[in-house]
N, C-alpha and C. Protein backbone atom coordinates (compact mmCIF):
# COMPACT_ATOMS: atom_id res chain seq x y z
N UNK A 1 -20.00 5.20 13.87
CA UNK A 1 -19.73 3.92 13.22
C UNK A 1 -20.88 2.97 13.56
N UNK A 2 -21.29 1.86 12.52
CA UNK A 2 -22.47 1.04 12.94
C UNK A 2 -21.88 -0.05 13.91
N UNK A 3 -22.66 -0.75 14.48
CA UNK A 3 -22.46 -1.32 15.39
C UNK A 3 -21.95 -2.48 15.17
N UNK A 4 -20.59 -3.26 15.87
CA UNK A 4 -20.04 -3.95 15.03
C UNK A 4 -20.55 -5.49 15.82
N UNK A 5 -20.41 -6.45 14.57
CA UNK A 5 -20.80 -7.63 14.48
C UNK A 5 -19.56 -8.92 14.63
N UNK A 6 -19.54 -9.56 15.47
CA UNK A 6 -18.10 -10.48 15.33
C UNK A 6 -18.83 -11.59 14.87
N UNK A 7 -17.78 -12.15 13.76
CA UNK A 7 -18.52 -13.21 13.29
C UNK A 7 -17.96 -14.49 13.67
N UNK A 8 -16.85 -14.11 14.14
CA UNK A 8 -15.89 -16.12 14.36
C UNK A 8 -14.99 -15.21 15.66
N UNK A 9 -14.86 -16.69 16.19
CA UNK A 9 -13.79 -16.49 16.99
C UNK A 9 -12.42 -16.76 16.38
N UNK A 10 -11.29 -16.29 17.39
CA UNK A 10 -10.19 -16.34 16.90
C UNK A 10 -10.13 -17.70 16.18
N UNK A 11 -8.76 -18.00 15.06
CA UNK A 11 -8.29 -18.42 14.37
C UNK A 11 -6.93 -18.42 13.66
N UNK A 12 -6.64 -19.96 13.54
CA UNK A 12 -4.97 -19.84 13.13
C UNK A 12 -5.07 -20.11 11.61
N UNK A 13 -4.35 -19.54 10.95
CA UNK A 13 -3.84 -19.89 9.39
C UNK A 13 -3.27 -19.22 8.67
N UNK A 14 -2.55 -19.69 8.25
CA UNK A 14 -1.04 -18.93 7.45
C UNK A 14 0.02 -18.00 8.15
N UNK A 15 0.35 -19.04 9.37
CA UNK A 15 0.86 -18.60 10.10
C UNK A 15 0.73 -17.05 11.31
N UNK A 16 -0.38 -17.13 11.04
CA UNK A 16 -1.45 -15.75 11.58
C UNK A 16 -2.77 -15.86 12.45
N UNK A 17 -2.98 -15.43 13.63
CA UNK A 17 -3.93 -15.26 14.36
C UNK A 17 -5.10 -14.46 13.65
N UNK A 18 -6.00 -14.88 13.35
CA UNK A 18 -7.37 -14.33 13.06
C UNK A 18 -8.60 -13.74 13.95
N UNK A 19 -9.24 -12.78 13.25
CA UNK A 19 -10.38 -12.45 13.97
C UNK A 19 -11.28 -12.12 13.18
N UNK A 20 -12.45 -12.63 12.90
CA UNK A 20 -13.28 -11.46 11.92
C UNK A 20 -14.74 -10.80 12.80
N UNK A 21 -14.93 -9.82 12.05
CA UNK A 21 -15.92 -8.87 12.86
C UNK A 21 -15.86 -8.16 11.61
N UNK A 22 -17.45 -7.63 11.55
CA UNK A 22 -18.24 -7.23 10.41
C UNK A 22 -18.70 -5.01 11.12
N UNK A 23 -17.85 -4.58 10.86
CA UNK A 23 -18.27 -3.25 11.26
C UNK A 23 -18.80 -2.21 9.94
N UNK A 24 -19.07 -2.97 9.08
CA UNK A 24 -20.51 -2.41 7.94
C UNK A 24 -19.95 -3.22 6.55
N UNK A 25 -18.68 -3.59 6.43
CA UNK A 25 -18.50 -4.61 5.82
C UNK A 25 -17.46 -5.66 6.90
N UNK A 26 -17.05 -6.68 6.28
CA UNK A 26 -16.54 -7.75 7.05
C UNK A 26 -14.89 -7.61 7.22
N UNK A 27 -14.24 -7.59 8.24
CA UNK A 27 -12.80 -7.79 8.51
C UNK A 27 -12.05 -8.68 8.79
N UNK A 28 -11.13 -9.22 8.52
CA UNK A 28 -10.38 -9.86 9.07
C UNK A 28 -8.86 -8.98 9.65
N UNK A 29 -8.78 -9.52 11.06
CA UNK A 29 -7.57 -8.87 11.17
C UNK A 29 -6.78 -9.86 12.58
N UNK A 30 -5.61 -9.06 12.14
CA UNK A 30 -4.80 -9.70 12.71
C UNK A 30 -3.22 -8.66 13.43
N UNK A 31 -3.33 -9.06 14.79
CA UNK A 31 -2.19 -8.12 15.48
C UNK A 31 -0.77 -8.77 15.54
N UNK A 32 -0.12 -8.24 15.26
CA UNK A 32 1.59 -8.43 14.69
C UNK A 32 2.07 -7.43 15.36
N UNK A 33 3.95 -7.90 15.46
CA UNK A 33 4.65 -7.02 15.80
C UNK A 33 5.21 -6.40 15.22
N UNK A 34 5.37 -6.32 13.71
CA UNK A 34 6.10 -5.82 12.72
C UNK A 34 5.23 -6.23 11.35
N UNK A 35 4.78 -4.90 11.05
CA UNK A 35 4.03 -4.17 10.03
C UNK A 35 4.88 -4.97 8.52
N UNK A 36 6.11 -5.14 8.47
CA UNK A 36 6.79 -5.39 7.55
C UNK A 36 6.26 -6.95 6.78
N UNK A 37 5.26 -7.55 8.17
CA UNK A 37 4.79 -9.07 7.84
C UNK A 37 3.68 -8.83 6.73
N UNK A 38 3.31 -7.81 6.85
CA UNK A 38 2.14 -7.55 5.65
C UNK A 38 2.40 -7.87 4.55
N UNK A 39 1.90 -8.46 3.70
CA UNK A 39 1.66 -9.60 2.74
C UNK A 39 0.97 -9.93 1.64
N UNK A 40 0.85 -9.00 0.54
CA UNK A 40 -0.34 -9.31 -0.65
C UNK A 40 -1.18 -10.47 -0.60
N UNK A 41 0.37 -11.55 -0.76
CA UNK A 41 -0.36 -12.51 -1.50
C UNK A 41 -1.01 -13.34 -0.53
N UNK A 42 -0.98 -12.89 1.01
CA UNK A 42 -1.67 -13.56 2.14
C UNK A 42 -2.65 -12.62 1.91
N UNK A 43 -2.62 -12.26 1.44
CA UNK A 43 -3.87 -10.77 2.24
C UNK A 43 -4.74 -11.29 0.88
N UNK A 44 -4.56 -11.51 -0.53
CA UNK A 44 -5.22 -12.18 -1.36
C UNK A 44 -5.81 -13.13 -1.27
N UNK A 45 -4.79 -14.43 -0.61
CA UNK A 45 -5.93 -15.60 -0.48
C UNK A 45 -6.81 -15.41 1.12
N UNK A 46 -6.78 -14.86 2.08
CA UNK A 46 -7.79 -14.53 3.22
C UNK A 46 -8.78 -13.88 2.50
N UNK A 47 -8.88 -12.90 1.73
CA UNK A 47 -9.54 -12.54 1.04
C UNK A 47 -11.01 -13.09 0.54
N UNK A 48 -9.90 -13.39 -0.52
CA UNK A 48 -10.80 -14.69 -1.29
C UNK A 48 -11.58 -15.64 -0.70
N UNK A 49 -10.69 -15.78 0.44
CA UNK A 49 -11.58 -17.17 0.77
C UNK A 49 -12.32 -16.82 2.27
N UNK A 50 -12.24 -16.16 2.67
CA UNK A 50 -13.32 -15.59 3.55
C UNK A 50 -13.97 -13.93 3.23
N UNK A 51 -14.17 -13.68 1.77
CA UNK A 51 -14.73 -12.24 1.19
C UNK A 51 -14.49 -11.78 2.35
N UNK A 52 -13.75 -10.88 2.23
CA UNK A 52 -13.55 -10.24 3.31
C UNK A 52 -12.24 -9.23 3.34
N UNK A 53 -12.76 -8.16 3.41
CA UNK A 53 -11.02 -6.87 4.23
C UNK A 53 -10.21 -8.16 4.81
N UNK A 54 -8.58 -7.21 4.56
CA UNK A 54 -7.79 -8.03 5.66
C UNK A 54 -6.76 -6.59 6.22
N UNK A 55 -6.67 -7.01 7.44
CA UNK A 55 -5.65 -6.15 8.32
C UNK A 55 -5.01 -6.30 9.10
N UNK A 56 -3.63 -5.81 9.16
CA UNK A 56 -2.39 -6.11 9.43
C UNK A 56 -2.55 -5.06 10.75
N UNK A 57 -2.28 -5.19 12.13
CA UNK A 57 -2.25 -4.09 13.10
C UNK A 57 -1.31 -3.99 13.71
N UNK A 58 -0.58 -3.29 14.57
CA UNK A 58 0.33 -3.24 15.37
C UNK A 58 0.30 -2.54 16.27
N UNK A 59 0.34 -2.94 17.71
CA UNK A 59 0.27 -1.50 18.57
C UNK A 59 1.58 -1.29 19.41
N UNK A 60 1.81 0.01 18.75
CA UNK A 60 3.34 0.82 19.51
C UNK A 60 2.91 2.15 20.88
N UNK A 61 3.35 1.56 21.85
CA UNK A 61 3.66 2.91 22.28
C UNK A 61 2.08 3.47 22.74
N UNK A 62 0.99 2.32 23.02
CA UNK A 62 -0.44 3.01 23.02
C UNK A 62 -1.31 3.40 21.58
N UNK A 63 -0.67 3.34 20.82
CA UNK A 63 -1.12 3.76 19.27
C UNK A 63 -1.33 2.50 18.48
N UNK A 64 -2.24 2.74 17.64
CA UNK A 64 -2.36 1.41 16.89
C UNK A 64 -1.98 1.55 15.35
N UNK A 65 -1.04 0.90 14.62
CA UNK A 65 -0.90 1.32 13.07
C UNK A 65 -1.32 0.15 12.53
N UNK A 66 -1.95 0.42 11.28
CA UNK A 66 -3.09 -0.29 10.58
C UNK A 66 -2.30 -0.19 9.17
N UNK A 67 -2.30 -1.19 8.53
CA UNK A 67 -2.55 -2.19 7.12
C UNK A 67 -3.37 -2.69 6.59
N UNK A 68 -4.19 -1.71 5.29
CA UNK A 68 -5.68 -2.77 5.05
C UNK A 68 -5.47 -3.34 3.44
N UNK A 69 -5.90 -4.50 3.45
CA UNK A 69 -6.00 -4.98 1.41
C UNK A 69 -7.84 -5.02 1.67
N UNK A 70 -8.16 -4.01 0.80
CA UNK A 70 -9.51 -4.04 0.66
C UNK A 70 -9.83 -4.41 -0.63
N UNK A 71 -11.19 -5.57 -0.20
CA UNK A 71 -12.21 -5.80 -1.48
C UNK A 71 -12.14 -5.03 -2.54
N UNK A 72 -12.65 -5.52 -3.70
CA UNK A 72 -12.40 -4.35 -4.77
C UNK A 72 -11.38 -3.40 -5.48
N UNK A 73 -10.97 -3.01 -4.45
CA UNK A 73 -9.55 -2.63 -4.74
C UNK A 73 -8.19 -3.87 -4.98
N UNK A 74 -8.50 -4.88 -4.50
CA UNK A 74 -7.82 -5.99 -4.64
C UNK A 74 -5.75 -5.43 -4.16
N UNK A 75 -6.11 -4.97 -3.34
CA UNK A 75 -4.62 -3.90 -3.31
C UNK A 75 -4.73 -3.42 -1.85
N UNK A 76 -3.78 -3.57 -1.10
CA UNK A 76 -3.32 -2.10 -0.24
C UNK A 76 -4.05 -0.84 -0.29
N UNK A 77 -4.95 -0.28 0.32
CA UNK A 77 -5.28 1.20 0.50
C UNK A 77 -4.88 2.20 1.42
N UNK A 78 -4.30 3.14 1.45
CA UNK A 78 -4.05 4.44 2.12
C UNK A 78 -4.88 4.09 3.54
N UNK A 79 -6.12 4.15 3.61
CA UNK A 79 -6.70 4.06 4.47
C UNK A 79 -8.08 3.23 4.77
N UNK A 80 -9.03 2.55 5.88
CA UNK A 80 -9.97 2.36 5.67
C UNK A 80 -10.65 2.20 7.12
N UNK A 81 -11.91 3.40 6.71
CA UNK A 81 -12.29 3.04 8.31
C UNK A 81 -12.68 2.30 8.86
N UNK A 82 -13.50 1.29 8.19
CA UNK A 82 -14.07 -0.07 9.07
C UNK A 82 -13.31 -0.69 9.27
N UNK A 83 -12.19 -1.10 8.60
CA UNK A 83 -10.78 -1.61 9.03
C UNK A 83 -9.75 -1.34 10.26
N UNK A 84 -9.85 0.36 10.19
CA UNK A 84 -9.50 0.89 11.45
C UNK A 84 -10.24 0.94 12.63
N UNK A 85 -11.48 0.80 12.82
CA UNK A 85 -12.20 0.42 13.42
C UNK A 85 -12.05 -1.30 13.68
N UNK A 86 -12.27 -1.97 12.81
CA UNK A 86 -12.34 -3.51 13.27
C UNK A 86 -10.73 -3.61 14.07
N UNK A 87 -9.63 -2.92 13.72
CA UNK A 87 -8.50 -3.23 14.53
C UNK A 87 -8.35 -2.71 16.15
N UNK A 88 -9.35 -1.54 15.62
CA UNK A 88 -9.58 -0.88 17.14
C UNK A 88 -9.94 -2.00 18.62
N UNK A 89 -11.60 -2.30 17.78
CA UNK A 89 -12.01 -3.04 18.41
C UNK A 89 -11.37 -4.82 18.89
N UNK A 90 -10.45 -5.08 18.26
CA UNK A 90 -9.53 -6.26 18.45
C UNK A 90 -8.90 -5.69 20.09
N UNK A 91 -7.80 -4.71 18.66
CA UNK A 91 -6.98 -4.43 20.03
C UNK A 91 -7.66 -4.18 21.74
N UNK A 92 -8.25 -3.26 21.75
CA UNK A 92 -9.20 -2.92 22.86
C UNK A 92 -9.60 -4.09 23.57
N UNK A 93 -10.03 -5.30 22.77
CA UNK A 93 -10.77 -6.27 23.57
C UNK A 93 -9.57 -7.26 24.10
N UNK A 94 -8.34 -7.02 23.46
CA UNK A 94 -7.41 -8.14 24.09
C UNK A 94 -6.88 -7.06 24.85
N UNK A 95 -7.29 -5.69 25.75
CA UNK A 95 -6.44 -5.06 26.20
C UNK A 95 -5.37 -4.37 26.27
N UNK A 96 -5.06 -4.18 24.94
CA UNK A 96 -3.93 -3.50 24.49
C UNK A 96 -3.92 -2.11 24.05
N UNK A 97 -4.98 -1.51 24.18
CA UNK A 97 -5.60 0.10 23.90
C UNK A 97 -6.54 0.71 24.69
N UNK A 98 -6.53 1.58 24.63
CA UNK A 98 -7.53 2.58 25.66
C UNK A 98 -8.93 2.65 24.65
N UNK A 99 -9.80 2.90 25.70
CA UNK A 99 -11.27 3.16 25.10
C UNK A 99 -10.59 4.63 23.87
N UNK A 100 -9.68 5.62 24.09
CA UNK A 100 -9.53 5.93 23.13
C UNK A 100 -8.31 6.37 22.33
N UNK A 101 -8.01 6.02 21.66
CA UNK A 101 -6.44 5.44 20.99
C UNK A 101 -6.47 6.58 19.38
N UNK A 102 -5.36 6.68 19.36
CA UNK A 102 -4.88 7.40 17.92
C UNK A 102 -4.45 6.08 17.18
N UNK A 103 -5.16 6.07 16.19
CA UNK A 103 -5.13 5.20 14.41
C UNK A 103 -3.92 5.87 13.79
N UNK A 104 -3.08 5.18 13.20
CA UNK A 104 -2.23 5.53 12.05
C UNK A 104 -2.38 4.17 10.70
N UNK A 105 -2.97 4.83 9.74
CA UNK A 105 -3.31 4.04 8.27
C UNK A 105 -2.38 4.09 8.10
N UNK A 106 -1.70 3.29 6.37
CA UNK A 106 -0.86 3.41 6.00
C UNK A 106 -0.20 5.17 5.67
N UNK A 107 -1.67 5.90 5.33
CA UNK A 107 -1.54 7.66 5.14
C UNK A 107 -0.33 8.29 6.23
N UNK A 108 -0.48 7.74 7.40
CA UNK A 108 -0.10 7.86 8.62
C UNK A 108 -0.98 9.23 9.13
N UNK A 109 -2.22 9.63 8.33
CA UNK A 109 -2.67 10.62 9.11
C UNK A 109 -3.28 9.94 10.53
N UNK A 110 -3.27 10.91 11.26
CA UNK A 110 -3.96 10.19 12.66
C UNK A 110 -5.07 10.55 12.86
N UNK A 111 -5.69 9.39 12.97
CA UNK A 111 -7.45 9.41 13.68
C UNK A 111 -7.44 9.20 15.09
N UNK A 112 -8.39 9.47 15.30
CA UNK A 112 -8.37 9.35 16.73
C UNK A 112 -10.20 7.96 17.08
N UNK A 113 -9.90 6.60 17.42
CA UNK A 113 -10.86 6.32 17.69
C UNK A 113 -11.28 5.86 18.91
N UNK A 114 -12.58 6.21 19.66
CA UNK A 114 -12.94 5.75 20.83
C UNK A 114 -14.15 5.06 20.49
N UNK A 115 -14.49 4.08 21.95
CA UNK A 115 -15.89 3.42 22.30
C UNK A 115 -15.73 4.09 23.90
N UNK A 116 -17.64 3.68 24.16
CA UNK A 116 -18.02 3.88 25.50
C UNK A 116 -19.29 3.13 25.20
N UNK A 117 -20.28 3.23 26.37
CA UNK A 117 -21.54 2.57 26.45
C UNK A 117 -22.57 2.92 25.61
N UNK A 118 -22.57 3.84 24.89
CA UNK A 118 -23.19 4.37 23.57
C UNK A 118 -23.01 4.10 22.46
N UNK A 119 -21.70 3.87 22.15
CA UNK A 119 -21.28 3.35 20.87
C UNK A 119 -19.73 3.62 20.27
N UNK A 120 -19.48 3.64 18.54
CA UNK A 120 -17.51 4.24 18.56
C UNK A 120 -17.84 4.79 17.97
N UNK A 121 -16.72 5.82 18.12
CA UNK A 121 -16.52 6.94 17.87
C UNK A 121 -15.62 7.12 16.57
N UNK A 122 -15.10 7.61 15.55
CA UNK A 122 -14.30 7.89 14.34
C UNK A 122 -14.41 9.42 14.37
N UNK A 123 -12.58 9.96 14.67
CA UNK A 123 -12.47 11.25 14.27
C UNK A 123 -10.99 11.40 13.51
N UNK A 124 -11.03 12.40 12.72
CA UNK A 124 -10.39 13.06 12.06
C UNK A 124 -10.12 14.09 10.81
N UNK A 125 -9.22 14.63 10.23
CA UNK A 125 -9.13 15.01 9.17
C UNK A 125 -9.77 14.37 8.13
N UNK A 126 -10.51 15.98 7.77
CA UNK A 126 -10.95 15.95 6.40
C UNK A 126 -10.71 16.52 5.50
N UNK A 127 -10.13 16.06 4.10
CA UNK A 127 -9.28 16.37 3.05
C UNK A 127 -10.25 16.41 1.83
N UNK A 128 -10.50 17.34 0.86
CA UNK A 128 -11.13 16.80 -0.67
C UNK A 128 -9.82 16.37 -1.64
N UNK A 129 -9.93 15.34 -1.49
CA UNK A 129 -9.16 14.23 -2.75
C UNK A 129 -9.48 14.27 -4.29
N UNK A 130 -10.51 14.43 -4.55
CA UNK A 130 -10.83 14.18 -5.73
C UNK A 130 -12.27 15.72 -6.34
N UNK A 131 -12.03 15.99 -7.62
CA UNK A 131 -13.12 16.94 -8.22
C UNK A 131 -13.55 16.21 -9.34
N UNK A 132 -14.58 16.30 -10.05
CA UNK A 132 -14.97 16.01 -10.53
C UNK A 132 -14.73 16.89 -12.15
C-alpha cells in the first residue's frame, strides 16, 4: 500500500468524529459502535463536501468491520482497500488494533492488514469477478 498521508486532524460533524488521511485517494472515516449508523445520505454530503471516500468502522472482538460510500460509485461498495486501510490506520493509532488485524468489508471476506517500520501490508483473497 502507498504511504499514507493524514490530511486534518480529528473532527466533529453530523454528529460524527472525523478523520481524513489520503492512502492513494482521500478518506474520511469514522469509528462507531454500531455499523447500523451507516448512512447514505451522510456519507453523500461528507462526500461532497470534502471529495472524498467515507467510512463507517467498527472494531469487535480485535477485528475491524468496514463500511465504504466511494467516489464515483456514489453508493456503498462491497469493498475498498484504501478505505480498509485508512480504517486500519485510524483504528491502530487510537489503539484499538494490533499492528495486524483481520478487515471485514461489507463482502465480509477477510483481509488480513498489517504495518511495521517498513510500511502496510494488504492481504487476501483473490477472486476473478468480471470477463470480458
Amino acid at each position: 500500500m502507498p504511504k499514507p498521508t493524514k490530511l486534518n486532524e480529528t473532527f466533529s460533524e453530523l454528529g460524527f468524529s472525523w478523520y481524513m488521511v489520503d492512502t492513494g485517494v482521500p478518506h474520511l472515516v469514522t469509528i462507531i459502535d454500531d455499523l447500523e449508523q451507516f448512512n447514505l445520505d451522510i456519507c453523500s454530503q461528507m462526500r461532497y463536501k470534502y471529495n472524498a471516500n467515507v467510512n463507517f468502522a467498527k472494531v469487535e472482538n480485535g477485528t475491524l468491520q468496514v463500511r465504504t460510500y466511494e467516489r464515483g460509485v456514489e453508493n456503498e461498495t462491497q469493498a475498498c482497500g484504501t478505505g480498509m486501510t485508512a480504517c486500519f490506520l485510524r483504528a491502530f493509532e487510537l489503539g484499538l488494533v494490533e499492528s495486524s488485524t483481520e478487515v471485514y468489508p461489507t463482502s465480509q471476506e477477510q483481509l488480513i492488514l498489517s504495518k511495521d517500520e517498513k510500511g502496510l501490508y494488504f492481504k487476501g483473497k483473490v477472486t476473478k469477478e468480471y470477463t470480458k
